[in-house]
C-alpha atoms as a PDB file:
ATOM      1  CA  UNK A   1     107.566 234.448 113.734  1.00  0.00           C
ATOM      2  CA  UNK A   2     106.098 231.761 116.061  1.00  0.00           C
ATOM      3  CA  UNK A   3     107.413 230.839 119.341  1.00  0.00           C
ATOM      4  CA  UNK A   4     108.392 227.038 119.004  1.00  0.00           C
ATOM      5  CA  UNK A   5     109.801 224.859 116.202  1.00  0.00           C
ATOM      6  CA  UNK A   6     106.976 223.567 113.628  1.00  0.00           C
ATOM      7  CA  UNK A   7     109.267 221.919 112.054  1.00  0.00           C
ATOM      8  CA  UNK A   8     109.965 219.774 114.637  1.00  0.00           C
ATOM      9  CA  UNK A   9     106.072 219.140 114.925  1.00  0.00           C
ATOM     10  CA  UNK A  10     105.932 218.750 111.241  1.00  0.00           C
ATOM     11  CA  UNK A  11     108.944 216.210 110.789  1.00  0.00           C
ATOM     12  CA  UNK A  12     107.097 214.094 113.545  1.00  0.00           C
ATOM     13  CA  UNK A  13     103.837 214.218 111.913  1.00  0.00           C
ATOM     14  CA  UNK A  14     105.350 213.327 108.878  1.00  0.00           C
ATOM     15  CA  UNK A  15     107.432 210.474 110.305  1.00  0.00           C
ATOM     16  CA  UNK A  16     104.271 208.994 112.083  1.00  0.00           C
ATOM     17  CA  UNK A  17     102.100 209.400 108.676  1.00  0.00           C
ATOM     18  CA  UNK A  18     104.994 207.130 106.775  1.00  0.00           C
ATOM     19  CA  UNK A  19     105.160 204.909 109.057  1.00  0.00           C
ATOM     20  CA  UNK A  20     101.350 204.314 107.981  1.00  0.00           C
ATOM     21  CA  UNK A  21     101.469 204.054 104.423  1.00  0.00           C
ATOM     22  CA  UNK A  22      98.964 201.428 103.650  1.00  0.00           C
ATOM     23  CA  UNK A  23      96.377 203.053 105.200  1.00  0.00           C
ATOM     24  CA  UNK A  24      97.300 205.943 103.268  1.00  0.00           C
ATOM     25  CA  UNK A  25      96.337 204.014 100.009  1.00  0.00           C
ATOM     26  CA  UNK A  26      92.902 203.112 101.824  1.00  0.00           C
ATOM     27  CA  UNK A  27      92.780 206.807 102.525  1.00  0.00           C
ATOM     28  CA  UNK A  28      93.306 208.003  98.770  1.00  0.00           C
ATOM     29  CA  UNK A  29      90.884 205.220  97.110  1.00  0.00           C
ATOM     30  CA  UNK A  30      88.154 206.167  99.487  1.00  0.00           C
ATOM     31  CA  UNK A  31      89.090 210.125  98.367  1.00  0.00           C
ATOM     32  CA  UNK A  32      88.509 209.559  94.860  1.00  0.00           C
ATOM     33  CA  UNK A  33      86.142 207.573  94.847  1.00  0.00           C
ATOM     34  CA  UNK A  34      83.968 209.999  96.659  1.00  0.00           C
ATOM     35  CA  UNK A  35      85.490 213.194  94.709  1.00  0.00           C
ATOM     36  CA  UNK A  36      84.425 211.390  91.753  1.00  0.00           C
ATOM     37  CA  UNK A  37      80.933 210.499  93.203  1.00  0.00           C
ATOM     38  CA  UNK A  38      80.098 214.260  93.877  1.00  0.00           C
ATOM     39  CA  UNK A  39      81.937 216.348  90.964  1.00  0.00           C
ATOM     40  CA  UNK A  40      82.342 213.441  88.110  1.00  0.00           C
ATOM     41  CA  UNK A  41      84.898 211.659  86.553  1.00  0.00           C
ATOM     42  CA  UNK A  42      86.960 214.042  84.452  1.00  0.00           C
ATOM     43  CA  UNK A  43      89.962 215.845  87.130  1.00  0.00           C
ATOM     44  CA  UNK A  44      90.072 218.332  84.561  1.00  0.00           C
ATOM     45  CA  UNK A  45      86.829 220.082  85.887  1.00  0.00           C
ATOM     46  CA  UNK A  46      86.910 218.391  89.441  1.00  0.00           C
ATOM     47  CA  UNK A  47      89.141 219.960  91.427  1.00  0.00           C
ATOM     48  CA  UNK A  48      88.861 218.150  94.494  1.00  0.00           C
ATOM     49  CA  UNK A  49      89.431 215.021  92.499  1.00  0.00           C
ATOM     50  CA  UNK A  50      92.225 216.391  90.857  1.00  0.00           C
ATOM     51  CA  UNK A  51      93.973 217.278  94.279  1.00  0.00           C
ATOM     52  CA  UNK A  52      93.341 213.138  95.165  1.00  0.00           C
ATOM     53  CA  UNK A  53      94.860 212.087  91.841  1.00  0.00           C
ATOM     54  CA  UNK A  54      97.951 214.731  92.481  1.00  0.00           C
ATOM     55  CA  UNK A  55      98.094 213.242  96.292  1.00  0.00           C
ATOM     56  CA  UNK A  56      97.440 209.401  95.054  1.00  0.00           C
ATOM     57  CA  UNK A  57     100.424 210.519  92.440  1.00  0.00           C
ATOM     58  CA  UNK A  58     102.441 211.762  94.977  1.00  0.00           C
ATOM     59  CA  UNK A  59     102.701 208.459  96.827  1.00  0.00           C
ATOM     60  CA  UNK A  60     103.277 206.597  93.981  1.00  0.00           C
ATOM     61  CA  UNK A  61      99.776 204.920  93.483  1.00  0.00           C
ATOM     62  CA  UNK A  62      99.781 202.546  90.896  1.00  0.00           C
ATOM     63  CA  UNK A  63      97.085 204.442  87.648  1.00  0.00           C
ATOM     64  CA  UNK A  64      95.297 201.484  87.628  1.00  0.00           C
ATOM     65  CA  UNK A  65      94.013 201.660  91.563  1.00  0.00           C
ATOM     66  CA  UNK A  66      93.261 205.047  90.748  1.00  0.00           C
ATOM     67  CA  UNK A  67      91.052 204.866  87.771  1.00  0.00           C
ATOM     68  CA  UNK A  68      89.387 201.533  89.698  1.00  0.00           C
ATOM     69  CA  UNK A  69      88.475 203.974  91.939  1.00  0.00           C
ATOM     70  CA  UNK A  70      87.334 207.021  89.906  1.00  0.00           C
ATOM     71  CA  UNK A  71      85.050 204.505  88.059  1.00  0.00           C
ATOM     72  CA  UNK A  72      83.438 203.440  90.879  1.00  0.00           C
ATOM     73  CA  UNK A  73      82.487 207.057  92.292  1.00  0.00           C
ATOM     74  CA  UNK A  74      80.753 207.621  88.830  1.00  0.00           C
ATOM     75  CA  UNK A  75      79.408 203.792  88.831  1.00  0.00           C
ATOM     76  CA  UNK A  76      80.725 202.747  86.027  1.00  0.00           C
ATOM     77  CA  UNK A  77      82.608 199.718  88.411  1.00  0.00           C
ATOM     78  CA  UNK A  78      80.465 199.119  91.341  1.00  0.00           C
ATOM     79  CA  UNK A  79      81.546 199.872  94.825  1.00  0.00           C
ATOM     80  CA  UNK A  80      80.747 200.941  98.543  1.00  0.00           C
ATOM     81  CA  UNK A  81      79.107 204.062  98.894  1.00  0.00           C
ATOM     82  CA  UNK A  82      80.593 206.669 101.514  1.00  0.00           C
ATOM     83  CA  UNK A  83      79.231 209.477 103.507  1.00  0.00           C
ATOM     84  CA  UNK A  84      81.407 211.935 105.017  1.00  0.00           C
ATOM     85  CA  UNK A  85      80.777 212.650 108.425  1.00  0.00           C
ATOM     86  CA  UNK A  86      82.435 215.458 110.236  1.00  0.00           C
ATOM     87  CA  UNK A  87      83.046 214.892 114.299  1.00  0.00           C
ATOM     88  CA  UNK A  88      84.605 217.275 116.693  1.00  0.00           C
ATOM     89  CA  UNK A  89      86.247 216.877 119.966  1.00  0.00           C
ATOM     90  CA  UNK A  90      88.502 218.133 122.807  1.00  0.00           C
ATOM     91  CA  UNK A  91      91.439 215.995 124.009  1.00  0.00           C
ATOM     92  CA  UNK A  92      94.273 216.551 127.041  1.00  0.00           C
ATOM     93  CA  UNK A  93      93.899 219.907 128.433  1.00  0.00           C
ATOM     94  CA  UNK A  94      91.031 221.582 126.435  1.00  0.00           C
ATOM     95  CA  UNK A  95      93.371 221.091 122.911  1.00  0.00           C
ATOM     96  CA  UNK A  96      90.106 220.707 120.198  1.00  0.00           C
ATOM     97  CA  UNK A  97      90.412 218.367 117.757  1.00  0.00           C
ATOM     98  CA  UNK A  98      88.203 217.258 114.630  1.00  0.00           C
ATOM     99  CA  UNK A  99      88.036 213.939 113.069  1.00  0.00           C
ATOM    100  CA  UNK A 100      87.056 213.369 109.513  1.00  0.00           C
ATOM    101  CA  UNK A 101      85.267 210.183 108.351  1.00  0.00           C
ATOM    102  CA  UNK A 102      84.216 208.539 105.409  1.00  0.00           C
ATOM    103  CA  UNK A 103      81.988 205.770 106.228  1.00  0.00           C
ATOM    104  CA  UNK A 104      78.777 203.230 104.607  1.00  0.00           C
ATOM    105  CA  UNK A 105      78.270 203.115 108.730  1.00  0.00           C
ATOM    106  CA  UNK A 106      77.573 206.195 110.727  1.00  0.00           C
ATOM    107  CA  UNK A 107      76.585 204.153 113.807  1.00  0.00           C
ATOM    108  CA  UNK A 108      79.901 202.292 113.882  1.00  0.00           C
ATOM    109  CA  UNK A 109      81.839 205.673 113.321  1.00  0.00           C
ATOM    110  CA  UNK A 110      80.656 207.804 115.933  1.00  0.00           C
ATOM    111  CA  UNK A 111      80.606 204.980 118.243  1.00  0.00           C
ATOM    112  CA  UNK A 112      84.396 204.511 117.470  1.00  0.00           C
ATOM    113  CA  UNK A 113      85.690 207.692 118.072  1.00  0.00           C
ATOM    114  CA  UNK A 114      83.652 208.239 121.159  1.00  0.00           C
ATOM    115  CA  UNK A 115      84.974 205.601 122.516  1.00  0.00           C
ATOM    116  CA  UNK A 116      88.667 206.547 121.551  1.00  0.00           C
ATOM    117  CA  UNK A 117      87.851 209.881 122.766  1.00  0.00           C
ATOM    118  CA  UNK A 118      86.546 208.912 126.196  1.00  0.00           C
ATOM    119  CA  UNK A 119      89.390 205.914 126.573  1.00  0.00           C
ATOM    120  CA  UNK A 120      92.034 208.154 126.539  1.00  0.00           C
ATOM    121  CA  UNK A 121      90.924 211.147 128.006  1.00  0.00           C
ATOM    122  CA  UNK A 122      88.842 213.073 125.784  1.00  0.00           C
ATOM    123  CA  UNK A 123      85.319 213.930 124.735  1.00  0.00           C
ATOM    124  CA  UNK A 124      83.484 214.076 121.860  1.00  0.00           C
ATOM    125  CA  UNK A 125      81.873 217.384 121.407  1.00  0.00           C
ATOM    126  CA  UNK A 126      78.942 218.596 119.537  1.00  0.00           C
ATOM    127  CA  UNK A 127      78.578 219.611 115.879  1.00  0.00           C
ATOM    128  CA  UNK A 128      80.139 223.283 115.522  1.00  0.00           C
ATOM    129  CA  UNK A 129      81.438 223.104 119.126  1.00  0.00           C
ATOM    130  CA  UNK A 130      85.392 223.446 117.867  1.00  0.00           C
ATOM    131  CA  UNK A 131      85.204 223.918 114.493  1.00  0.00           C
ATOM    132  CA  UNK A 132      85.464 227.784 114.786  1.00  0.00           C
ATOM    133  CA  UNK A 133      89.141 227.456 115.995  1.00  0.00           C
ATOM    134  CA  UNK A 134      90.428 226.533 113.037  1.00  0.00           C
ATOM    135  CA  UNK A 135      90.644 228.194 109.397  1.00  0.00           C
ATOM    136  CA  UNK A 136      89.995 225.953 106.224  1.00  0.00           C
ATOM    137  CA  UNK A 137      93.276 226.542 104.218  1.00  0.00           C
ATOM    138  CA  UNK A 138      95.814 225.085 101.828  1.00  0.00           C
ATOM    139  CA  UNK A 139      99.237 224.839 103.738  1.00  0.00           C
ATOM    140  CA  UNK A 140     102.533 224.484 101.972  1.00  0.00           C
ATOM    141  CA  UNK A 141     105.696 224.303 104.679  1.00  0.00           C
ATOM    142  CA  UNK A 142     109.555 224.497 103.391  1.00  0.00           C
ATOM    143  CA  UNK A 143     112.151 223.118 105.420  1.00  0.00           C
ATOM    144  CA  UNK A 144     114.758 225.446 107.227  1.00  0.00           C
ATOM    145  CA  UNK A 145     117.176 226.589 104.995  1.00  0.00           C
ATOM    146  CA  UNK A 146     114.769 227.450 101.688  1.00  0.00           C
ATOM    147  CA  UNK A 147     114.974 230.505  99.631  1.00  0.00           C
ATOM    148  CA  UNK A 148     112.341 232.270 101.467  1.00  0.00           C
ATOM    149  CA  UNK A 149     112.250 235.619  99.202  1.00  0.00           C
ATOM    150  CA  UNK A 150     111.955 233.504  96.045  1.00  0.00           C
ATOM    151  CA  UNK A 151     109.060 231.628  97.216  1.00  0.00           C
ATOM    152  CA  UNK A 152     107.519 234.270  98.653  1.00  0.00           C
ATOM    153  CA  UNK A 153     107.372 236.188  95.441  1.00  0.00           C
ATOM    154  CA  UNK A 154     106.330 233.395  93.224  1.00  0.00           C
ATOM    155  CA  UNK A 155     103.555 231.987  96.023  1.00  0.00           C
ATOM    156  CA  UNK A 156     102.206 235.656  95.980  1.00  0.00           C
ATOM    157  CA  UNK A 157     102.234 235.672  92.161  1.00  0.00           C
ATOM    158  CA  UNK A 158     100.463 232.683  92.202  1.00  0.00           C
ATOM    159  CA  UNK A 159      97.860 233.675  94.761  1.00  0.00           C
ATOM    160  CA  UNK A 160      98.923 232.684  98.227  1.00  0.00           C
ATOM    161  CA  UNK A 161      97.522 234.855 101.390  1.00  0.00           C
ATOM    162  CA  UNK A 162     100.227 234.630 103.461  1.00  0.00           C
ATOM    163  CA  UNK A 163     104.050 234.010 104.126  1.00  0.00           C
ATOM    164  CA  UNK A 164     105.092 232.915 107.599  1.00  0.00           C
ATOM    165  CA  UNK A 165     108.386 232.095 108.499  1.00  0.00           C
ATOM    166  CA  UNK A 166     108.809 230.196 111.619  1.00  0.00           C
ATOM    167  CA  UNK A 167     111.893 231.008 114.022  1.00  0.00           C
ATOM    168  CA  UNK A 168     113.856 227.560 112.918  1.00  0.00           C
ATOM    169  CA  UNK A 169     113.609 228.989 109.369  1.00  0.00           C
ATOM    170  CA  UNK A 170     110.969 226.523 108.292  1.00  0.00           C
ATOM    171  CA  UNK A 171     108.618 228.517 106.216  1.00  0.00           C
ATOM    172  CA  UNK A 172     104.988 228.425 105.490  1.00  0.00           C
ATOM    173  CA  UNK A 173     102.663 229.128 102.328  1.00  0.00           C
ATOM    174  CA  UNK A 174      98.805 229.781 103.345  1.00  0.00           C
ATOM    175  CA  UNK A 175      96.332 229.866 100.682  1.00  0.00           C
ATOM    176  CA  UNK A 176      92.602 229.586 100.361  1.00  0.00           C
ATOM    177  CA  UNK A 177      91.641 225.694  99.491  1.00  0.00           C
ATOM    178  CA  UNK A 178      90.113 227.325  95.798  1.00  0.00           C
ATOM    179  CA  UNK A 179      94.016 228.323  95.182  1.00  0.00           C
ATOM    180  CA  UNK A 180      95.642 225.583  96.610  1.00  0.00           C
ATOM    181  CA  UNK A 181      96.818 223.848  93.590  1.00  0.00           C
ATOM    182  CA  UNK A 182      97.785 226.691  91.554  1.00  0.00           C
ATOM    183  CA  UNK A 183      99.812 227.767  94.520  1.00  0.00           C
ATOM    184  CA  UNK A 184     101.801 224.480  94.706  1.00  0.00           C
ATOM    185  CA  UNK A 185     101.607 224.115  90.841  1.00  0.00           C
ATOM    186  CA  UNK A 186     103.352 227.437  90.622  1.00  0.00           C
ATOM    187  CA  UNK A 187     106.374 226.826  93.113  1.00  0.00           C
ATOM    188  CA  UNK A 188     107.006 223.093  91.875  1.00  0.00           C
ATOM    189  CA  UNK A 189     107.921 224.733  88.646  1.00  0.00           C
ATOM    190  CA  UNK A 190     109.880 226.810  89.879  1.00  0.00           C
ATOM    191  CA  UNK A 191     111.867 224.387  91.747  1.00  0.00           C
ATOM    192  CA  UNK A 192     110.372 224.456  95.435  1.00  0.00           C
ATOM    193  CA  UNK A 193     108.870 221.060  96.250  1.00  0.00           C
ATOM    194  CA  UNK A 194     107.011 221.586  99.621  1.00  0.00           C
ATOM    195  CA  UNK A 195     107.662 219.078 102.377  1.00  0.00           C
ATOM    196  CA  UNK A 196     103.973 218.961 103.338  1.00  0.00           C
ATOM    197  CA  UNK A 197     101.578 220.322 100.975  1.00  0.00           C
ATOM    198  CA  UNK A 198      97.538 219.854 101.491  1.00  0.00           C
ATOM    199  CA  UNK A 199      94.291 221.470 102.014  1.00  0.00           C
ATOM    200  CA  UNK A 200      93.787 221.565 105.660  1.00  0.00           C
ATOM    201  CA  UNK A 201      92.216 222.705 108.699  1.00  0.00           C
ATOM    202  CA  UNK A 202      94.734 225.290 110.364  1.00  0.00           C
ATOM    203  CA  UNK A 203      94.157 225.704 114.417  1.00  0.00           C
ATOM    204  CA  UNK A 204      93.690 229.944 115.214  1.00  0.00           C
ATOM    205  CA  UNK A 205      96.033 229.328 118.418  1.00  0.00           C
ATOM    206  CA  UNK A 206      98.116 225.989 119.590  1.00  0.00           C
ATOM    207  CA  UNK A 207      97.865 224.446 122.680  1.00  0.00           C
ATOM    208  CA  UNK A 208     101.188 223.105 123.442  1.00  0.00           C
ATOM    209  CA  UNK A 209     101.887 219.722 125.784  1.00  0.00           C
ATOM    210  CA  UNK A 210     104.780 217.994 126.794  1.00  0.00           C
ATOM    211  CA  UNK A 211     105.615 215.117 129.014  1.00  0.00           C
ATOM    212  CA  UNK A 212     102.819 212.924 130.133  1.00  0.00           C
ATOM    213  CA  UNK A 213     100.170 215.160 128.585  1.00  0.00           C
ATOM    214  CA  UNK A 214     102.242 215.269 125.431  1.00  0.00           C
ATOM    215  CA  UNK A 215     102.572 211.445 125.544  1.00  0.00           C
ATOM    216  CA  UNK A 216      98.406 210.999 126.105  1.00  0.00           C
ATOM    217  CA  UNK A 217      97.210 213.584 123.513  1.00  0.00           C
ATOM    218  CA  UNK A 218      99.924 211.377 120.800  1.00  0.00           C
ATOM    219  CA  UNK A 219      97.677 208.660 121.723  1.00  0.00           C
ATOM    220  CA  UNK A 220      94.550 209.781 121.006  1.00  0.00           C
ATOM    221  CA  UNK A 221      95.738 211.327 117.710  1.00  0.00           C
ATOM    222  CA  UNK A 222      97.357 207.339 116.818  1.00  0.00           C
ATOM    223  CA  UNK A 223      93.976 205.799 117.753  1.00  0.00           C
ATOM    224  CA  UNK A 224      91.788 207.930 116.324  1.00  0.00           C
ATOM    225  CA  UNK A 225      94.193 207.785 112.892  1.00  0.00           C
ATOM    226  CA  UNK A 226      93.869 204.249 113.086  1.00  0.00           C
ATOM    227  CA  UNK A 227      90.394 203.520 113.206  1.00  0.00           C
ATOM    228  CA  UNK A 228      88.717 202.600 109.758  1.00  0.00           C
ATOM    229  CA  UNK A 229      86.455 205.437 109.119  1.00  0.00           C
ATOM    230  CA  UNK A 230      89.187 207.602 109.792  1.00  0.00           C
ATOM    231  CA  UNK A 231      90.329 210.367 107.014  1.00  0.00           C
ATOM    232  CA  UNK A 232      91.923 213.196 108.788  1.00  0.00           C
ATOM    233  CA  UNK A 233      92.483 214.173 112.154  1.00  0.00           C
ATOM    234  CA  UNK A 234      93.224 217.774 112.901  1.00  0.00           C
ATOM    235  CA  UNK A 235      94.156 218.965 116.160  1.00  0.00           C
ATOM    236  CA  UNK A 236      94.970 222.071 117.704  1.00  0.00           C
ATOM    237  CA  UNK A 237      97.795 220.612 120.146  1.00  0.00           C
ATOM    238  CA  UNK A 238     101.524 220.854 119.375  1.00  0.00           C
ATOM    239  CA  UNK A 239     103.275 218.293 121.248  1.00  0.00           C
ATOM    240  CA  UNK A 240     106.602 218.786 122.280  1.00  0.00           C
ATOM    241  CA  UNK A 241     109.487 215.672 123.530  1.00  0.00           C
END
């Protein structure tokens, strides 16, 4: 049982995310391309490019962006080539935070975030220096209210680790990233659509802000979100209004 509401957290997060959802698109393409680049074309023996079609899906992508992009990660359509570039950093009071990039620019990346980093507040960190804090997982969350025994038996059926059910009765399915799909796979056929479902990178322990420090660490998290090169940000703050 944790100690505040992450479904507050996770209903803001969400909110914020929506209110961003043609960057989103730009988000997905550069996903699949590069999914498609490293593992091939065919989702049926990709799995990370699989889990971008299923996301790109989920946000009603029109097919024909998505196969644009597929064929130009195996070059059959030609196209910009991206590295991923993994940076990590600490923001208002100590709360680490790691920002993944996809980028045909590594100088223009790492000069970005620095500089959003150091704007507001933060600093960028070296490679490996936060990283440890968190846990590479797939995350499923349920609003308050679900049936928590039935998807706790069919998540474990499927393959999940762990069950946690947060004190505002939100609850939340961990998995390893290999299981991820089969997880979600598994409880949308059985009726339980998750709020948020992805493959993340899940903080050991929360630093949580409010007020003014609340208010800066948001606005590091919206700038750094914001710039270009900018996949994911994950962060192990939990602001709270």
């Amino acid at each position: 049982m944790a100690g505040h509401s992450k479904w507050a957290n996770i209903q803001h997060r969400k909110g914020r995310q929506d209110a961003k959802r043609g960057k989103i698109f730009t988000k997905l393409i550069k996903e699949i391309t590069v999914a498609a680049r490293l593992g091939g074309g065919d989702a049926a023996m990709n799995p990370r490019l699989r889990a971008a079609v299923i996301a790109a899906k989920d946000e009603n992508m029109p097919l024909d962006n998505i196969t644009r992009a597929i064929k130009k990660g195996t070059g059959e359509l030609e196209g910009v080539n991206y590295e991923e570039i993994r940076y990590e950093g600490y923001g208002i009071n100590g709360a680490a935070i790691i920002i993944d990039c996809m980028t045909d620019n590594k100088q223009r990346s790492v000069s970005d975030v620095r500089f959003t980093l150091t704007k507001n507040g933060g600093n960028l960190g070296t490679d490996g220096s936060v990283a440890f804090m968190f846990d590479h997982c797939g995350q499923l969350v349920f609003e308050p209210g679900a049936d928590e025994e039935a998807i706790m038996e069919v998540a474990l059926e499927a393959g999940a680790d762990d069950i946690v059910t947060d004190e505002d009765g939100s609850i939340e399915v961990i998995t390893s990233p290999a299981d991820f799909l089969a997880v979600k796979e598994a409880l949308e056929a059985a009726g339980y659509a998750a709020v948020v479902a992805e493959v993340t990178m899940k903080p050991q322990n929360e630093v949580v802000l409010t007020g003014d420090d609340g208010a800066k660490m948001q606005k590091i998290l919206d700038t750094l979100e914001d710039l270009d090169d900018v996949q994911d940000v994950y962060t192990s703050a939990v602001i709270e209004e």
